[in-house]
N, C-alpha and C. Protein backbone atom coordinates (compact mmCIF):
# COMPACT_ATOMS: atom_id res chain seq x y z
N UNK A 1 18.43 -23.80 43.24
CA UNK A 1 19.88 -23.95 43.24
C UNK A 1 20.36 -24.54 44.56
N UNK A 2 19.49 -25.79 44.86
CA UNK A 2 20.09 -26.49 45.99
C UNK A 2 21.96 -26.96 46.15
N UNK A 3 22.02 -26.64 46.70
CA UNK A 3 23.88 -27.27 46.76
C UNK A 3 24.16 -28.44 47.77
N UNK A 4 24.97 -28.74 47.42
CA UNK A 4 25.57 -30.32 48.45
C UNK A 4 25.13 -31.59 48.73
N UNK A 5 25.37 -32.70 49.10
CA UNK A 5 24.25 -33.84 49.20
C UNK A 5 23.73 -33.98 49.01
N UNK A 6 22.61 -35.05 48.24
CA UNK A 6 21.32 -34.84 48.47
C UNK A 6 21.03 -35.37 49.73
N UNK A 7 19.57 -35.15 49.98
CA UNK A 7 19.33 -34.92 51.18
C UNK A 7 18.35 -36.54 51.39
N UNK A 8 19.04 -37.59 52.52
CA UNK A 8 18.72 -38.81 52.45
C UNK A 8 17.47 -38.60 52.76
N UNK A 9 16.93 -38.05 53.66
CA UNK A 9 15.49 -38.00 54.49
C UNK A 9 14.31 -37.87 53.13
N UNK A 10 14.51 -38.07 51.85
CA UNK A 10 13.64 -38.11 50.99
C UNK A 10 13.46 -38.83 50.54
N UNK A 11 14.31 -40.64 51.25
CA UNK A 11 14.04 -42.06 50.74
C UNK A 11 13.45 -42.67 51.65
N UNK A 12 12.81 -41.46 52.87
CA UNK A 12 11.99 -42.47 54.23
C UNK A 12 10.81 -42.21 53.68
N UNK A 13 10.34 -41.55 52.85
CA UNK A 13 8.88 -41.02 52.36
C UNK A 13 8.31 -41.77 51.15
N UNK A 14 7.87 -43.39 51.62
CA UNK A 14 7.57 -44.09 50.87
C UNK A 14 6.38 -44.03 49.74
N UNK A 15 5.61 -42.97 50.45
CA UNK A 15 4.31 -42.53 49.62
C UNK A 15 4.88 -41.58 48.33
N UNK A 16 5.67 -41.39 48.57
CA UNK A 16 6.09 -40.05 47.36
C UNK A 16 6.11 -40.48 46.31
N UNK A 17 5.60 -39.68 44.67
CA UNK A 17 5.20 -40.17 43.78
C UNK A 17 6.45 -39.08 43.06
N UNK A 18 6.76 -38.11 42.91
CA UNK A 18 7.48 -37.05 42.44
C UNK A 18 8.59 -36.64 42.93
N UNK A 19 9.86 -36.65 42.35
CA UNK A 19 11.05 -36.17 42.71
C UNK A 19 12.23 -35.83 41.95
N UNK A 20 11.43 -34.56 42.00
CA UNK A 20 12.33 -33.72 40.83
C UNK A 20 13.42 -32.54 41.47
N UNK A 21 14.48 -32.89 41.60
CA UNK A 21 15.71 -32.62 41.81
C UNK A 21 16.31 -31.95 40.67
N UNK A 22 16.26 -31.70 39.78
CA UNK A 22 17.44 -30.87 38.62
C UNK A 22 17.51 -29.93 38.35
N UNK A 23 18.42 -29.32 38.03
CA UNK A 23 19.08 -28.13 37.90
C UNK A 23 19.20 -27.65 39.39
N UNK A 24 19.99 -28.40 39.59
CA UNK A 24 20.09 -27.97 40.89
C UNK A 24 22.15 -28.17 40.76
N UNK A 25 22.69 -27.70 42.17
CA UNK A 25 24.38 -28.25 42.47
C UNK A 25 24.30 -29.26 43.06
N UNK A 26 23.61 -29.93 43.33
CA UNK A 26 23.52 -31.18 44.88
C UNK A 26 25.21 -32.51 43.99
N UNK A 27 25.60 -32.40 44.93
CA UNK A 27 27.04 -33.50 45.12
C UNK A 27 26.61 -34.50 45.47
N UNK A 28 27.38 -35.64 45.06
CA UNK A 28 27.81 -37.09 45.77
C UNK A 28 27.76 -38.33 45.37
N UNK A 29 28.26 -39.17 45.65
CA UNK A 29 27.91 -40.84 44.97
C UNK A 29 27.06 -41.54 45.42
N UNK A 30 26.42 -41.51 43.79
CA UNK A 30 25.29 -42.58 43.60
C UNK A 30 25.49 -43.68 42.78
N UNK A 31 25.61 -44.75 43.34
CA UNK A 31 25.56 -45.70 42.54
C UNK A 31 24.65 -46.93 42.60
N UNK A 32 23.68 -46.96 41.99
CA UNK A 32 22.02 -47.92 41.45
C UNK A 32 22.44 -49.29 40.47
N UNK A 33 23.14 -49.84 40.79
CA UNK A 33 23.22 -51.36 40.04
C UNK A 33 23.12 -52.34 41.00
N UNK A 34 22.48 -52.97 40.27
CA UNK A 34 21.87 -54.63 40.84
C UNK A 34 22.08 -54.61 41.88
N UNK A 35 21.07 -54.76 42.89
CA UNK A 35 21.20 -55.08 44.50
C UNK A 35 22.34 -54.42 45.29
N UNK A 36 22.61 -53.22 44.41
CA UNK A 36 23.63 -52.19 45.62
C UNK A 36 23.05 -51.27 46.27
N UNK A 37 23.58 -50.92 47.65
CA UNK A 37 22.96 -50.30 49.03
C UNK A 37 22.33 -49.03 48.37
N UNK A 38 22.28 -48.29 46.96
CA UNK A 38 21.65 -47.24 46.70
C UNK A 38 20.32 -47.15 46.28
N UNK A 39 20.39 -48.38 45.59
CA UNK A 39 19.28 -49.02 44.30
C UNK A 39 18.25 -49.33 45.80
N UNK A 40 18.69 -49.90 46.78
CA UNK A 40 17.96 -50.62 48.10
C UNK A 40 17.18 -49.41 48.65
N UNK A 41 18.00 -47.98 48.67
CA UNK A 41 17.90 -46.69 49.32
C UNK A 41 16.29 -46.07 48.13
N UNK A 42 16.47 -46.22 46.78
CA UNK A 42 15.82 -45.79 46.22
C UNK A 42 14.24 -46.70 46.30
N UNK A 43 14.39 -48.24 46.52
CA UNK A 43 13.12 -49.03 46.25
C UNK A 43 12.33 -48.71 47.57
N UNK A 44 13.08 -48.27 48.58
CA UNK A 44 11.64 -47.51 49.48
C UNK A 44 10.85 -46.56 48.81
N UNK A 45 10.84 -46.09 47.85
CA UNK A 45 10.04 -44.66 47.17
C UNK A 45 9.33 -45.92 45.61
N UNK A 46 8.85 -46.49 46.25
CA UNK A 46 7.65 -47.49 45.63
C UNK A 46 6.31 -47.27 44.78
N UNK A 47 6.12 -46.09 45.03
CA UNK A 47 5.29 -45.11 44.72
C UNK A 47 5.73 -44.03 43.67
N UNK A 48 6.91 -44.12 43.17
CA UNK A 48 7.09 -42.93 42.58
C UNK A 48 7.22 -42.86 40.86
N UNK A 49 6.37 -41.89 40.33
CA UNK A 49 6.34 -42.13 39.06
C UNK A 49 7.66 -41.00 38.35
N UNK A 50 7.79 -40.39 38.75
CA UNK A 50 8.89 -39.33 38.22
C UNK A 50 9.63 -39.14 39.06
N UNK A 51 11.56 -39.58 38.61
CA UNK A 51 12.57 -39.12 39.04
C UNK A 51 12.97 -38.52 38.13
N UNK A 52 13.73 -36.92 38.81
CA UNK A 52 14.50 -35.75 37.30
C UNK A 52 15.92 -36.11 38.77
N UNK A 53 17.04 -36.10 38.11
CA UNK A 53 18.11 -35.87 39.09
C UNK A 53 19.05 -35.50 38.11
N UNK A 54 17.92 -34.65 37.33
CA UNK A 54 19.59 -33.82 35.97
C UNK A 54 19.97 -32.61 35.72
N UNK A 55 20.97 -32.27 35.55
CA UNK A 55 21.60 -31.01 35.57
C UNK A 55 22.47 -30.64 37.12
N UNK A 56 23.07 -31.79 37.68
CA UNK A 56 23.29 -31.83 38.78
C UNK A 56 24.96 -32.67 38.96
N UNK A 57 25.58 -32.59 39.99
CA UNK A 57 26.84 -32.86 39.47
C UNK A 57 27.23 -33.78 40.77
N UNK A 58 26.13 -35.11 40.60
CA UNK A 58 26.69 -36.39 41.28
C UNK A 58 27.68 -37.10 40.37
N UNK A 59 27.97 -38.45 40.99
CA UNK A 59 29.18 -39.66 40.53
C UNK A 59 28.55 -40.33 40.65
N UNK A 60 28.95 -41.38 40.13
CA UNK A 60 28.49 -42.58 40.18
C UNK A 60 27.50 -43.50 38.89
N UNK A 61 27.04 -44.97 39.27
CA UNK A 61 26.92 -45.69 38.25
C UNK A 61 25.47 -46.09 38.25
N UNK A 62 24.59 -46.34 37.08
CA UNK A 62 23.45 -46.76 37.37
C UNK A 62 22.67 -47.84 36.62
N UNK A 63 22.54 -48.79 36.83
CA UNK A 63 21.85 -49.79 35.80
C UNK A 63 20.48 -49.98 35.50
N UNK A 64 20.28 -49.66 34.58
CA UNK A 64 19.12 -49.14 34.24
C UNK A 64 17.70 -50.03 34.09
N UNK A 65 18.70 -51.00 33.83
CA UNK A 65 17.73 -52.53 33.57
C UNK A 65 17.25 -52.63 35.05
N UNK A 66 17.91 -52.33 36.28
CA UNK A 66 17.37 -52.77 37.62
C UNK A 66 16.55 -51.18 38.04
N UNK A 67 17.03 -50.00 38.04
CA UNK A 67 16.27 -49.30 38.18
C UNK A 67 14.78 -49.39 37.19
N UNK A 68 14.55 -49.40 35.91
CA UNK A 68 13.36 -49.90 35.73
C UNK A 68 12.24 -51.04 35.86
N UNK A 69 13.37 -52.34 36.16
CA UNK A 69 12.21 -53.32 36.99
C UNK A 69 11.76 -52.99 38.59
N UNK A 70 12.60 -51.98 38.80
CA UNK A 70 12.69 -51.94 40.61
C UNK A 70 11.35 -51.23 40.85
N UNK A 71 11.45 -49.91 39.61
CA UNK A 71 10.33 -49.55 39.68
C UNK A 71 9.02 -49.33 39.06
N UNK A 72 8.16 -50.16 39.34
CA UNK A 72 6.99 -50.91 38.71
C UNK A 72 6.04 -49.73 38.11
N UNK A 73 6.14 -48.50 39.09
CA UNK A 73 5.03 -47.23 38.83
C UNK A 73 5.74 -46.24 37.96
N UNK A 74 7.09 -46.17 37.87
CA UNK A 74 7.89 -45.23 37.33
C UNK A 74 7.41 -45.05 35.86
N UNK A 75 6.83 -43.80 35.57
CA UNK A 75 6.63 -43.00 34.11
C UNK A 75 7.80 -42.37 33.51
N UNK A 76 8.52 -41.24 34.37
CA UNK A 76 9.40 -40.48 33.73
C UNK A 76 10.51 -40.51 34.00
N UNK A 77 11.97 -40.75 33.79
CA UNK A 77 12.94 -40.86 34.35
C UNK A 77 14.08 -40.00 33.71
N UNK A 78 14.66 -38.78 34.24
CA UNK A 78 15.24 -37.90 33.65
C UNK A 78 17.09 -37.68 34.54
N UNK A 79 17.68 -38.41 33.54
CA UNK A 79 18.96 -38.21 34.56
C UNK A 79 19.94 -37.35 33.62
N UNK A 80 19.70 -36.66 32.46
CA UNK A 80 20.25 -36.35 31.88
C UNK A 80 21.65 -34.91 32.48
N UNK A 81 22.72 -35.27 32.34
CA UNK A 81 23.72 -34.18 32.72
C UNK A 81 23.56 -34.29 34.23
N UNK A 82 23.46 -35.39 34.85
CA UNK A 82 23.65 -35.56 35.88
C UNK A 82 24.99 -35.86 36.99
N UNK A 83 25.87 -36.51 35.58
CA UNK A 83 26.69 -37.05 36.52
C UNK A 83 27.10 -38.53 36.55
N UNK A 84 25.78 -38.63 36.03
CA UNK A 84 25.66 -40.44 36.36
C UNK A 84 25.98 -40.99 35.23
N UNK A 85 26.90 -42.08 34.97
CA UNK A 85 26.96 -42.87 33.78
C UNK A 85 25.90 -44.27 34.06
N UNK A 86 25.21 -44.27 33.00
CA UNK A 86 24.23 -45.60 33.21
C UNK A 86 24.96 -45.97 31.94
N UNK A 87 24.30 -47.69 32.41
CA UNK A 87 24.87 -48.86 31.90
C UNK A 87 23.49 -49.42 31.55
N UNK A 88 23.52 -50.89 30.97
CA UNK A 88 22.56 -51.89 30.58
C UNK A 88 23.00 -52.91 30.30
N UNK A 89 22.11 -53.92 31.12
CA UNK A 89 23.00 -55.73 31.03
C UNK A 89 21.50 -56.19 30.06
N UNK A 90 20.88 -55.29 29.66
CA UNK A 90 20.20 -55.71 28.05
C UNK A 90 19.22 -56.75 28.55
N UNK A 91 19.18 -56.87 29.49
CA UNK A 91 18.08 -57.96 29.77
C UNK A 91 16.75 -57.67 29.64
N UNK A 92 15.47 -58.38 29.40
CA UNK A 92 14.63 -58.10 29.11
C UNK A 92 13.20 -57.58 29.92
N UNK A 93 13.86 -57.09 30.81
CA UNK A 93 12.77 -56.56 32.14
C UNK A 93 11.36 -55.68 32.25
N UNK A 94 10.63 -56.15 32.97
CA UNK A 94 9.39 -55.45 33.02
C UNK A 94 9.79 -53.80 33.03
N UNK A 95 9.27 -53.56 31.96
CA UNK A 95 8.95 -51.87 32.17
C UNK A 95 7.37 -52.05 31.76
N UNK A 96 6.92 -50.46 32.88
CA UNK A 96 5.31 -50.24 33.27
C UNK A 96 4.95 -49.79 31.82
N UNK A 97 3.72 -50.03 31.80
CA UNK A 97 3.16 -49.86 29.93
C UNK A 97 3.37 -48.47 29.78
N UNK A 98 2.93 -47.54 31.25
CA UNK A 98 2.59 -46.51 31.39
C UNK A 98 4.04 -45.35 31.16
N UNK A 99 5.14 -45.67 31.10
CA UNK A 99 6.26 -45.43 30.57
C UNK A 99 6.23 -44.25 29.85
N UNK A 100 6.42 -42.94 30.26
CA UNK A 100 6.75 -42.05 28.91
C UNK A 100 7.94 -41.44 28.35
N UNK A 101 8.58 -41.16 29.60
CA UNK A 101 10.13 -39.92 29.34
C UNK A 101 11.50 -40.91 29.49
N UNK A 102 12.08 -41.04 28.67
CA UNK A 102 13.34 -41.60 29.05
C UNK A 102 14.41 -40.64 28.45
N UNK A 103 15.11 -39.63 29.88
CA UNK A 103 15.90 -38.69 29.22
C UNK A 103 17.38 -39.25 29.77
N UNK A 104 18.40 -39.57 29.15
CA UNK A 104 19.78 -40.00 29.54
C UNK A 104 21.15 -39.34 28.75
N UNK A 105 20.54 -37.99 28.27
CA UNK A 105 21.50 -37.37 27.55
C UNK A 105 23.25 -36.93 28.57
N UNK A 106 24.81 -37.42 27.79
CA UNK A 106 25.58 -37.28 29.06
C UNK A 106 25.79 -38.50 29.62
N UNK A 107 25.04 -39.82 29.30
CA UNK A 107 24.89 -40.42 30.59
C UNK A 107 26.03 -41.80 30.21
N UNK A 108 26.85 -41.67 29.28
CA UNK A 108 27.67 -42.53 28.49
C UNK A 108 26.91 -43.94 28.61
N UNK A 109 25.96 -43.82 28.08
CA UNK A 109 25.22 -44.74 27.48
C UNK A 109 25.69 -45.50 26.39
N UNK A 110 26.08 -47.00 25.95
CA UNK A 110 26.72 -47.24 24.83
C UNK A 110 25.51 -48.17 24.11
N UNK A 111 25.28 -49.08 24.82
CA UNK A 111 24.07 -49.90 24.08
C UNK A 111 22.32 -49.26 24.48
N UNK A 112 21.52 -49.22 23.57
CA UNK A 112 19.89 -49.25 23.77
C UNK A 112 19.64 -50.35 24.43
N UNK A 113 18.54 -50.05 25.55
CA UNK A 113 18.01 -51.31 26.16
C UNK A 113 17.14 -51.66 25.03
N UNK A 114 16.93 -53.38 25.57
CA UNK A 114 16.41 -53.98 25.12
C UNK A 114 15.10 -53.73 25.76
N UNK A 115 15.07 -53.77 26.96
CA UNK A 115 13.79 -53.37 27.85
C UNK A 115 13.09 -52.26 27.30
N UNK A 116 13.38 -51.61 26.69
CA UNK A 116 11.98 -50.55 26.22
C UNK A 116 12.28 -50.59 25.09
């Protein structure tokens, strides 16, 4: 039951493969579309196959088409009841074969990507 911010010092840790954050209170704006200063904050963690950041009560916007080309190793991606509204510009982007969890429940999702 972490509360407040998340905590930036967990986007200098480029080796990290796991980062599961949810169900947690952590606050604040995030917003991950195309080449914005967050999406930039997240592609240092290059390495990481699982993000959970759900059940948590950030803002903000996320495009999903760039978070999954951004990240090449990413398996599981769980933002469900997060906070976050993701979007999709439907484009046809590399997602890893290795791909399993796509949880976005909450996430006012209107169109299916085309990408997976």
């Amino acid at each position: 039951m972490f509360q407040g911010n998340m905590p930036l010092q967990l986007f200098s840790r480029n080796s990290l493969k796991s980062l599961s954050l949810g169900n947690n209170q952590l606050t604040g704006q995030i917003d991950v579309l195309d080449n914005g200063p967050d999406l930039q904050t997240f592609q240092r963690l290059s390495n990481l196959t699982h993000l959970d950041l759900s059940y948590n009560y950030f803002r903000g916007d996320s495009e999903l088409d760039a978070l999954l080309s951004s990240f090449t190793n990413l398996q599981r991606l769980t933002l469900s009841h997060s906070g976050i509204s993701v979007t999709t510009s439907n484009a046809n982007h590399y997602v890893n074969p290795s791909f399993q969890i796509l949880s976005l429940a909450s996430c006012s999702l209107k169109v299916f990507p085309v990408s997976i």
